[in-house]
N, C-alpha and C. Protein backbone atom coordinates (compact mmCIF):
# COMPACT_ATOMS: atom_id res chain seq x y z
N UNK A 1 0.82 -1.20 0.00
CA UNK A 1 0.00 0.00 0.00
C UNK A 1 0.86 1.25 0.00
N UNK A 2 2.09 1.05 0.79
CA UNK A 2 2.61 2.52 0.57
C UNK A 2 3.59 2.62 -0.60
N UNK A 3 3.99 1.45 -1.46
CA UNK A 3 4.03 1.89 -2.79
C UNK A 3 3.42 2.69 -3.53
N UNK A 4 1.97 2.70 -3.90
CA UNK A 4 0.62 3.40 -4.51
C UNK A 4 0.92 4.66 -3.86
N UNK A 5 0.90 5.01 -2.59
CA UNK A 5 1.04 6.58 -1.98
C UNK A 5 2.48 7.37 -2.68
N UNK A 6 3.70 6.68 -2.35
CA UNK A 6 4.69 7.00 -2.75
C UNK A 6 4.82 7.38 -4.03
N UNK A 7 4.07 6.59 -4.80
CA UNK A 7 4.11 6.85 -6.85
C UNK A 7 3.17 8.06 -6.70
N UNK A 8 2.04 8.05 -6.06
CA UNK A 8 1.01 9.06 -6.38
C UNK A 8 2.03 10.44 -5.74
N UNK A 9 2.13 10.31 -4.21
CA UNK A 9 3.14 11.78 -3.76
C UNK A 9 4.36 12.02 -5.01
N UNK A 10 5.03 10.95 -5.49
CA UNK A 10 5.61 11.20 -6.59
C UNK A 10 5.40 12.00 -7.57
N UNK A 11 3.88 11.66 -8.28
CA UNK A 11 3.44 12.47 -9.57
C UNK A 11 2.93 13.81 -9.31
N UNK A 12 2.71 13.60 -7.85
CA UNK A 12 2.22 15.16 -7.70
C UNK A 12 3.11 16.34 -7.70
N UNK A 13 4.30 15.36 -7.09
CA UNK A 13 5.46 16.36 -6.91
C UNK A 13 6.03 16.78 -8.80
N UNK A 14 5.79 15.53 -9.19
CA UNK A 14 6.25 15.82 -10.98
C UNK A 14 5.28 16.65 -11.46
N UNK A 15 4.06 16.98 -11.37
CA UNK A 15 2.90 17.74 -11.49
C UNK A 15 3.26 19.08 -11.35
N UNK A 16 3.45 19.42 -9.82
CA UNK A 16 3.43 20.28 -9.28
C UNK A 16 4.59 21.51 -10.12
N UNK A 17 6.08 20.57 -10.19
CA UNK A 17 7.29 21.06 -11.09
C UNK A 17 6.88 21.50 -12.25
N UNK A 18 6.15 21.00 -12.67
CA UNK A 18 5.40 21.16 -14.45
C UNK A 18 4.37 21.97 -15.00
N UNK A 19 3.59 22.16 -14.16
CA UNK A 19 2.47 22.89 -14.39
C UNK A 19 3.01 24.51 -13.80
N UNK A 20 2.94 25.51 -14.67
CA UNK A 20 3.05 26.94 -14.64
C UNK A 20 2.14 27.77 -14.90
N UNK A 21 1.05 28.50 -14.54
CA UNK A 21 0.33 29.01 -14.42
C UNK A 21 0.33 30.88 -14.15
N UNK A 22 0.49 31.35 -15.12
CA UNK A 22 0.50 32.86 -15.28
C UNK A 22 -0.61 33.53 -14.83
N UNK A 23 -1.25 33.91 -14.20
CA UNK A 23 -2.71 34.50 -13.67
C UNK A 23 -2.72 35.97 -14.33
N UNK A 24 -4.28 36.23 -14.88
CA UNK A 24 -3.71 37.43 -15.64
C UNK A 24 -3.82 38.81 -14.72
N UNK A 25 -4.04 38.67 -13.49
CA UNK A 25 -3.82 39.62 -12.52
C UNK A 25 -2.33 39.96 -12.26
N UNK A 26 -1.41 38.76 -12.48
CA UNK A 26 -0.24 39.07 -12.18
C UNK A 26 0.57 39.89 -13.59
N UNK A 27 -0.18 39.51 -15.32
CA UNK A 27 0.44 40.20 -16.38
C UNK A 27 -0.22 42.11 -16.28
N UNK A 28 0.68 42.44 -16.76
CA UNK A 28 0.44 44.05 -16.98
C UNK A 28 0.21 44.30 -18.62
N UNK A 29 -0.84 45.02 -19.00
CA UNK A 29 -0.51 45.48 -20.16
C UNK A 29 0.07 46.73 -20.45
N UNK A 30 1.11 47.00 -20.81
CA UNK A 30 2.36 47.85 -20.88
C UNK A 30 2.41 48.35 -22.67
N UNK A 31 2.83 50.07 -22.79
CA UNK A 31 2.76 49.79 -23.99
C UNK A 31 4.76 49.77 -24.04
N UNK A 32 4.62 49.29 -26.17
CA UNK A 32 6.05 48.86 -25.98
C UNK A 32 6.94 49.85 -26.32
N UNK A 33 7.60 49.34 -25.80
CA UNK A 33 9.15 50.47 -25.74
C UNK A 33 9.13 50.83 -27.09
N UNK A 34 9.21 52.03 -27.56
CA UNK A 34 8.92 52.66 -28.67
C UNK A 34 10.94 52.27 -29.15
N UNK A 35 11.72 52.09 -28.72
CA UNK A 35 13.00 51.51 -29.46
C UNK A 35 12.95 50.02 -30.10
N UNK A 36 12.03 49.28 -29.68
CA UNK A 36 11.46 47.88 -30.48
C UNK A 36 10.70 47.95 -31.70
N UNK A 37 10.08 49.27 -31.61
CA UNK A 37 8.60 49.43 -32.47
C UNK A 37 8.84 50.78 -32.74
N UNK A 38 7.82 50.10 -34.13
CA UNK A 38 7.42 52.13 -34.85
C UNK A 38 5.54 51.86 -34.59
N UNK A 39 5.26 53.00 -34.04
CA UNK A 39 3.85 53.07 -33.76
C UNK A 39 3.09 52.92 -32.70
N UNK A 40 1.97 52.75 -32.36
CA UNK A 40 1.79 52.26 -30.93
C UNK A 40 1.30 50.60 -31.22
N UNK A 41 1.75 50.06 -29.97
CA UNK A 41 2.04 48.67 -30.00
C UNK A 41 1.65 48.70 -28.36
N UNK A 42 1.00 47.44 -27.80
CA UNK A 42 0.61 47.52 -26.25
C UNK A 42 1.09 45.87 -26.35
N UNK A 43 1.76 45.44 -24.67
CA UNK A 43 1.73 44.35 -24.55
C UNK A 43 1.34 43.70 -23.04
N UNK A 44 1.39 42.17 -23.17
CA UNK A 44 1.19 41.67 -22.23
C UNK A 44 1.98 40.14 -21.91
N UNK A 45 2.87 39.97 -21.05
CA UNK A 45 3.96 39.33 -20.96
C UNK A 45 3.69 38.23 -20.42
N UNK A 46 4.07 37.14 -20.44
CA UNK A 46 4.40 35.94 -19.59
C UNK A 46 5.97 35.58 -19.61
N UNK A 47 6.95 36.29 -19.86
CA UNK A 47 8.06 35.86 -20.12
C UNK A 47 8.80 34.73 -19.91
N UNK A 48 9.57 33.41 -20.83
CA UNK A 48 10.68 32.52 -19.90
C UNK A 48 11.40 32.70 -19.10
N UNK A 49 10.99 31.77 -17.79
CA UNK A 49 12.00 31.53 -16.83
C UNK A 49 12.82 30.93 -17.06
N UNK A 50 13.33 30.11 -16.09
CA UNK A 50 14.77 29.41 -16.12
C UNK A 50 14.62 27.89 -17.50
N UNK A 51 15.09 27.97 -18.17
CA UNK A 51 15.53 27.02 -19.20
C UNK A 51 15.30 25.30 -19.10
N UNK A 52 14.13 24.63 -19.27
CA UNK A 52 13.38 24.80 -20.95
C UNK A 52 12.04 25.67 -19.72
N UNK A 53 11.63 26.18 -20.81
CA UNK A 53 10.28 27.35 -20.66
C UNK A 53 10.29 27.89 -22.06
N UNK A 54 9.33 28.69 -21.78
CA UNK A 54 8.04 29.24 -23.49
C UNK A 54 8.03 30.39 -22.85
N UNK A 55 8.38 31.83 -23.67
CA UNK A 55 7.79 33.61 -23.49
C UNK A 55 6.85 33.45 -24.48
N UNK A 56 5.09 33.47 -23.78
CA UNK A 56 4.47 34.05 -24.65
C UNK A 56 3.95 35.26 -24.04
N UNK A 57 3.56 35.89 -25.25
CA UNK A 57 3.69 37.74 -25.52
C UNK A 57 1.65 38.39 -26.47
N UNK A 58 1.32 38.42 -25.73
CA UNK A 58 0.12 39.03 -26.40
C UNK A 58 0.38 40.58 -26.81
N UNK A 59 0.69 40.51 -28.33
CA UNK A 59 0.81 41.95 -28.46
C UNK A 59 -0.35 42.62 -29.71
N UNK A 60 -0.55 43.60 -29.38
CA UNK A 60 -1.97 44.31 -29.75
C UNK A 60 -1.18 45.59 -30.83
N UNK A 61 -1.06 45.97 -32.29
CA UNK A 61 -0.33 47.06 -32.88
C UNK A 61 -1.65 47.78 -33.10
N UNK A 62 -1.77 48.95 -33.15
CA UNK A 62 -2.39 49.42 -33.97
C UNK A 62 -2.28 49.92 -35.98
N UNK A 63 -3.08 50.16 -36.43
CA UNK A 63 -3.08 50.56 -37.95
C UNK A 63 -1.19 51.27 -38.14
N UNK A 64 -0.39 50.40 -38.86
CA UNK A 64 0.37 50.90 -39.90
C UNK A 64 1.90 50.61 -38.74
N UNK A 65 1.47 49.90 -37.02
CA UNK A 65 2.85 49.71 -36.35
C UNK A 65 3.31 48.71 -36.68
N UNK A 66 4.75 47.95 -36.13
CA UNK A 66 5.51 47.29 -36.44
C UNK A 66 6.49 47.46 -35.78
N UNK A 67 7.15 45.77 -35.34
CA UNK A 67 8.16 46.02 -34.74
C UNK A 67 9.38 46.23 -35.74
N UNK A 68 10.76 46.30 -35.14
CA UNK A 68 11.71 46.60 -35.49
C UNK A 68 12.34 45.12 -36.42
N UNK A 69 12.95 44.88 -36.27
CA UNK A 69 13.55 43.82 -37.71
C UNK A 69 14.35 43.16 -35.87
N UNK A 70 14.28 42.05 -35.97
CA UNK A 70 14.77 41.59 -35.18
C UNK A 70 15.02 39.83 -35.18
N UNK A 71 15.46 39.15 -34.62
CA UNK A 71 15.84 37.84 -34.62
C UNK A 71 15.63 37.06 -32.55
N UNK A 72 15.41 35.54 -32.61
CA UNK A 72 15.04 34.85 -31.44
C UNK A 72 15.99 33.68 -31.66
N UNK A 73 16.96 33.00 -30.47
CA UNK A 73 17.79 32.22 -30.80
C UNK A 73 16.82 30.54 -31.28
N UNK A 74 15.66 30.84 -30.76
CA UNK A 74 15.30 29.57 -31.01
C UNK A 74 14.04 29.60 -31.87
N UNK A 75 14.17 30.51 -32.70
CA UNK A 75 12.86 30.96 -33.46
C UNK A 75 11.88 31.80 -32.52
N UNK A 76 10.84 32.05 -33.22
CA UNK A 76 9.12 32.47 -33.43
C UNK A 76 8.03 31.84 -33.61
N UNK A 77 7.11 31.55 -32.89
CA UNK A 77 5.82 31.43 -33.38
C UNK A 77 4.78 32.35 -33.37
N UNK A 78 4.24 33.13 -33.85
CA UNK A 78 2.75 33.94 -34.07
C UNK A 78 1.53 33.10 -34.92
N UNK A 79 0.52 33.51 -33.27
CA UNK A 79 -0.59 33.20 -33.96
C UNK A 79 -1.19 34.09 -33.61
N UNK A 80 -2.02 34.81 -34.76
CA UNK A 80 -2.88 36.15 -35.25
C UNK A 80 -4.01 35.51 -34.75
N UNK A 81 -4.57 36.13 -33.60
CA UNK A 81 -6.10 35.97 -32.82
C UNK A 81 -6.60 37.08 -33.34
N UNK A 82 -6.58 38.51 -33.94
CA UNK A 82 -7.93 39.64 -34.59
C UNK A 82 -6.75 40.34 -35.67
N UNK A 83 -7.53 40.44 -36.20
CA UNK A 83 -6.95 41.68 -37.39
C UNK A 83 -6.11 40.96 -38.62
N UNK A 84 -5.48 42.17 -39.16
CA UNK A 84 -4.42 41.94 -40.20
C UNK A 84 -3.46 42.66 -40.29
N UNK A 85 -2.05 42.10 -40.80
CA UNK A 85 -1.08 42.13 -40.50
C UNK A 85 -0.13 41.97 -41.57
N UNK A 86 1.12 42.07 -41.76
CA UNK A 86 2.10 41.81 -42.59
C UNK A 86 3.62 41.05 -41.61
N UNK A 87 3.96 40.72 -42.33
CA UNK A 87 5.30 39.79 -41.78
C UNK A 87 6.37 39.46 -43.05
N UNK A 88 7.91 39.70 -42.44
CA UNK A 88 8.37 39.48 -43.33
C UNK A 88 10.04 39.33 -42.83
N UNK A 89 10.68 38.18 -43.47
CA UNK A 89 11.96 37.60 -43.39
C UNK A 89 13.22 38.84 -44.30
N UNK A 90 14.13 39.10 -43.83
CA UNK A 90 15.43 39.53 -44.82
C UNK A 90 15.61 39.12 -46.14
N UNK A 91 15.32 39.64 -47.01
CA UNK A 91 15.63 39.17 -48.33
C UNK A 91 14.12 38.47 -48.70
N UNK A 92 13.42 38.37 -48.50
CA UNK A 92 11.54 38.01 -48.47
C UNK A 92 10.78 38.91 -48.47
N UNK A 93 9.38 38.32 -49.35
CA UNK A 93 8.53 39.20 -49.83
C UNK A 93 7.91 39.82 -48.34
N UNK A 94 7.10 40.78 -47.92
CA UNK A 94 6.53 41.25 -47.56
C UNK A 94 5.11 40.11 -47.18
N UNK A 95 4.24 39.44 -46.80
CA UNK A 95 3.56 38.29 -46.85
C UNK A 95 2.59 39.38 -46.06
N UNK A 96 0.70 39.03 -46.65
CA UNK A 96 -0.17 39.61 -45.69
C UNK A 96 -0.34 38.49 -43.87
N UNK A 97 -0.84 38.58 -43.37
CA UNK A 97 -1.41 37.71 -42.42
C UNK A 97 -2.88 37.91 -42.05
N UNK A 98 -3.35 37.37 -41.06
CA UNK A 98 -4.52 37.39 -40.92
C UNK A 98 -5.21 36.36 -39.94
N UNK A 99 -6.05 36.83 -39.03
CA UNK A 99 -6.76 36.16 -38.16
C UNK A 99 -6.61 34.66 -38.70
N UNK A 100 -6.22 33.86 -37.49
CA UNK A 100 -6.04 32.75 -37.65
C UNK A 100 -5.17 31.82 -37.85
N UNK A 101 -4.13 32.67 -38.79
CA UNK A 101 -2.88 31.71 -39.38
C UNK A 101 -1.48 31.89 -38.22
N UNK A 102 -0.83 31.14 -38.44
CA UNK A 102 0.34 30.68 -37.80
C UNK A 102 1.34 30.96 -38.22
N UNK A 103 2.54 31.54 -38.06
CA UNK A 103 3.19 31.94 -38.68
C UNK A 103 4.61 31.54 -37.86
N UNK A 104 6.10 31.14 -38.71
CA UNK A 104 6.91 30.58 -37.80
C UNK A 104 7.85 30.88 -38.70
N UNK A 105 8.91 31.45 -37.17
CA UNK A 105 10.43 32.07 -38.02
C UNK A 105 11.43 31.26 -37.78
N UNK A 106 12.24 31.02 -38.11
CA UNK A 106 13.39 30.06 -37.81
C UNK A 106 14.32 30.44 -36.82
N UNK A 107 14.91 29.37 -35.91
CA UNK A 107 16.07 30.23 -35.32
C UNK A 107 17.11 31.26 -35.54
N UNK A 108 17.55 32.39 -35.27
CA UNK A 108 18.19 33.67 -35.89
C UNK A 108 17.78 34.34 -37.16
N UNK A 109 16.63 33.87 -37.29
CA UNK A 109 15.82 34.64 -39.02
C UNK A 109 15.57 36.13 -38.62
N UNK A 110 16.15 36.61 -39.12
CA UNK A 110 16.37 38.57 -39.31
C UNK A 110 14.73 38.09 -39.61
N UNK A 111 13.73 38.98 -39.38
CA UNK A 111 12.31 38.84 -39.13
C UNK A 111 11.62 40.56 -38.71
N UNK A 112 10.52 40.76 -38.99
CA UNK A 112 9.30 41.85 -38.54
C UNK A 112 7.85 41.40 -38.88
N UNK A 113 7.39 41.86 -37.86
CA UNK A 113 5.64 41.96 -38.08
C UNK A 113 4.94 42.95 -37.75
N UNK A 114 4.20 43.19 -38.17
CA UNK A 114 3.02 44.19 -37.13
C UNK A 114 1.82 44.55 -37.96
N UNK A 115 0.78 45.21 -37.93
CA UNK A 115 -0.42 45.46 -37.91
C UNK A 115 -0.23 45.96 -39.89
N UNK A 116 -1.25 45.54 -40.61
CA UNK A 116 -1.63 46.09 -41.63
C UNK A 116 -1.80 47.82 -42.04
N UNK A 117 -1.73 48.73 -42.70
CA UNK A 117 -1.67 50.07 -42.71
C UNK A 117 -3.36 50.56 -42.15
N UNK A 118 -4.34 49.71 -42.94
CA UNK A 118 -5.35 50.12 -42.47
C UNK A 118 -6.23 49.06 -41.39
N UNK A 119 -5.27 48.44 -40.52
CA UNK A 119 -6.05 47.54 -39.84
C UNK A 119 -5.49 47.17 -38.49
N UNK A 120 -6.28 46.81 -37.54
CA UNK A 120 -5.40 46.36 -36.19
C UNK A 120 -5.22 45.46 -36.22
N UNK A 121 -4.24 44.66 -35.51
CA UNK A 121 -3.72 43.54 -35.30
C UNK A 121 -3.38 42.87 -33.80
N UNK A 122 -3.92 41.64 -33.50
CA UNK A 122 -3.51 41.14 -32.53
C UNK A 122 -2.56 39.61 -32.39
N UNK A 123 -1.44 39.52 -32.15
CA UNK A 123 -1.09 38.44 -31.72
C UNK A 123 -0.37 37.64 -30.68
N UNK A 124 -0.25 36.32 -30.53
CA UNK A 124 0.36 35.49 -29.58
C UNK A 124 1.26 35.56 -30.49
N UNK A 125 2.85 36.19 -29.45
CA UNK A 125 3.96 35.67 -29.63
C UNK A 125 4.82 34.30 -29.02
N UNK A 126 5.11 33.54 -29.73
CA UNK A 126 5.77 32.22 -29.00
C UNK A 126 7.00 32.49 -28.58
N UNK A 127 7.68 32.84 -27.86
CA UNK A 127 9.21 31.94 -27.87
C UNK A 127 9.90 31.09 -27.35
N UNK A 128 10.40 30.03 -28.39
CA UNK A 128 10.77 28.70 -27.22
C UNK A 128 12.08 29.33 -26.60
N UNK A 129 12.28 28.44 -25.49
CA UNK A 129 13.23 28.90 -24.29
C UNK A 129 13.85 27.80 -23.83
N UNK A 130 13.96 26.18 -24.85
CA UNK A 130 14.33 25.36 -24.48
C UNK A 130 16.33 25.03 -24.14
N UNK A 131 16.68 25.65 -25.17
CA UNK A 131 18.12 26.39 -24.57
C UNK A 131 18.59 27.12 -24.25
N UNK A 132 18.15 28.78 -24.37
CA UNK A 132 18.16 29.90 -24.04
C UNK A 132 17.32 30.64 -23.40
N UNK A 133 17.19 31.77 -23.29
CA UNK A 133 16.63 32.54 -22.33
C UNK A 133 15.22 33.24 -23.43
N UNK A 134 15.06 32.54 -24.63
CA UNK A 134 14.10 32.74 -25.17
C UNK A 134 13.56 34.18 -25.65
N UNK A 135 15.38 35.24 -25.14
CA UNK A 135 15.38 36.50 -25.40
C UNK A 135 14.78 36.87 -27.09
N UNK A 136 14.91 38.14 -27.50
CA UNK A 136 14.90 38.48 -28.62
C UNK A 136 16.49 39.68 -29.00
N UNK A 137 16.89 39.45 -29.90
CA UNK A 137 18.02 40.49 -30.29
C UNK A 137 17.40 41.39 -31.11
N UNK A 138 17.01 42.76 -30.51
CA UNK A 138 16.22 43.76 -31.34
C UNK A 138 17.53 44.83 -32.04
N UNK A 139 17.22 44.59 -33.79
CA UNK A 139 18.23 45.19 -34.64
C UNK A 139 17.54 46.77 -34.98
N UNK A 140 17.71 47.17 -36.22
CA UNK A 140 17.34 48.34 -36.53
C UNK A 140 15.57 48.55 -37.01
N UNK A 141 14.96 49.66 -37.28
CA UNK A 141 13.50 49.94 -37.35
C UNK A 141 13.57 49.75 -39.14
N UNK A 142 12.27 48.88 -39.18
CA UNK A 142 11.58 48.86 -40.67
C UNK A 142 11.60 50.16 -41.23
N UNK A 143 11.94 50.64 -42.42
CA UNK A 143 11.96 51.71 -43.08
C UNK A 143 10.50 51.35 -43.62
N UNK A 144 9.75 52.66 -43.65
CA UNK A 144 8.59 53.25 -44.14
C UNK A 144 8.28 52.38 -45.95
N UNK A 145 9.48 52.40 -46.68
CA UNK A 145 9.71 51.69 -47.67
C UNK A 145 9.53 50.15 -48.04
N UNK A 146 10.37 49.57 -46.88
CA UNK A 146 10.41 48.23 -46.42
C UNK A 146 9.03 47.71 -46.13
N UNK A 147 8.03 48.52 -45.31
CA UNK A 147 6.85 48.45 -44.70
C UNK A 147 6.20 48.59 -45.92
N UNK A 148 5.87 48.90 -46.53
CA UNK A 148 5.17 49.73 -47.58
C UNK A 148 5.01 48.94 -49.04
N UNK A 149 5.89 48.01 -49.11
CA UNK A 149 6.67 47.07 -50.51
C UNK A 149 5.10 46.32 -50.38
N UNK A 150 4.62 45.64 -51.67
CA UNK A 150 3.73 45.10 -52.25
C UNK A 150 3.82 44.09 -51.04
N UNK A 151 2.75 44.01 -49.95
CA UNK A 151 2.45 42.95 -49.45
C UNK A 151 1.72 41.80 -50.52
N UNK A 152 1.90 40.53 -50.19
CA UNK A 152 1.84 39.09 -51.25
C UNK A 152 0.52 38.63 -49.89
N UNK A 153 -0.21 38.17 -50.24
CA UNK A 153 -0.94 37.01 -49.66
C UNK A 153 -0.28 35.81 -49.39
N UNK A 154 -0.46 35.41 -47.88
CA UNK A 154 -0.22 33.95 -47.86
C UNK A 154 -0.19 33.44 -48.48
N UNK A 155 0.24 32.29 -48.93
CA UNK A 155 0.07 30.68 -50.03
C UNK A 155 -0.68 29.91 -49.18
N UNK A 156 -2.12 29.41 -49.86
CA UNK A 156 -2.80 28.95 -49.23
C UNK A 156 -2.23 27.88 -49.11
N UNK A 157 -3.14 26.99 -48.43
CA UNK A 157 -2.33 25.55 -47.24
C UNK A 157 -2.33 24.32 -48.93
N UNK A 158 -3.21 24.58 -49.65
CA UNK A 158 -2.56 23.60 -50.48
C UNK A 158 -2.29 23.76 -51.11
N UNK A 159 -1.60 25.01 -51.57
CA UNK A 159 -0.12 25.24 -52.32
C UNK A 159 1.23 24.98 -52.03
N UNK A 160 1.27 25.19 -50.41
CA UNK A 160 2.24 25.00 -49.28
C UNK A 160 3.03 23.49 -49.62
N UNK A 161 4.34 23.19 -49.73
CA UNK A 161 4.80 22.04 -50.08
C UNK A 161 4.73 21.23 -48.32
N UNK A 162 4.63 19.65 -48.31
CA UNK A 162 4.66 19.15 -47.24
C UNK A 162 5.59 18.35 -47.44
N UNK A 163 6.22 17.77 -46.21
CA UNK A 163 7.04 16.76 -46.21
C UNK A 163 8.72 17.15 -45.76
């Protein structure tokens, strides 16, 4: 019988280690440091702790903001919960976004996103934190130009190559 107790006090204790719970009384919505971003941009943090952990980032742009061109050692994930948006890699088209889709940067991919010219935008930022501190290295601000270049529509999902 005190096998069964011991495994169960066991899993709770493995439970207990595992389960992280952000309460949204404890997040602030803050707007962002205008040296990350052009425009107004508001956020709301859960940041990674100590290594493996996930920073996710609810950030809200308004019409025509955007962050700065920047890179994550272990990539990006965004997923667009309202609005529309643009996103776009170094040397890559300009891509629209839009409620719903998923969007994923590679580890150290020179990268920007933010809100469409005439539209708001909301998204979940991912960052894994499984070797690092899940920081971001914020480089120089999107030129007005850069922002501005023929946004492309997604490729819908079955154009998208698999495998």
């Amino acid at each position: 019988m005190s096998g069964i107790s011991e495994q169960r006090q066991t899993e709770a204790t493995i439970k207990e280690e595992t389960v992280k719970i952000v309460r949204s009384v404890e997040s602030e919505t803050r707007r962002a440091p205008s040296e990350w971003f052009t425009g107004t941009v508001w956020m709301e943090a859960a940041p990674a702790g100590s290594s493996p952990d996930v920073g996710v980032f609810r950030v809200s742009f308004e019409p025509g903001a955007r962050t700065n061109w920047h890179t994550h050692p272990e990539g990006q994930i965004l997923h667009v919960i309202a609005g529309a948006g643009r996103a776009a890699t170094e040397g890559g088209p300009v891509t629209e976004i839009k409620t719903g889709d998923v969007v994923y940067f590679a580890p150290n991919e020179k990268h920007w996103h933010g809100a469409a010219s005439d539209a708001f935008m909301v998204h979940l930022a991912i960052n894994p934190a499984a070797n690092s501190d899940g920081g971001t290295a914020w480089l120089e601000p999107v030129s007005d130009e850069q922002y501005e270049e023929n946004a492309q529509p997604a490729p819908s999902r079955a154009s998208r190559p698999t495998g």
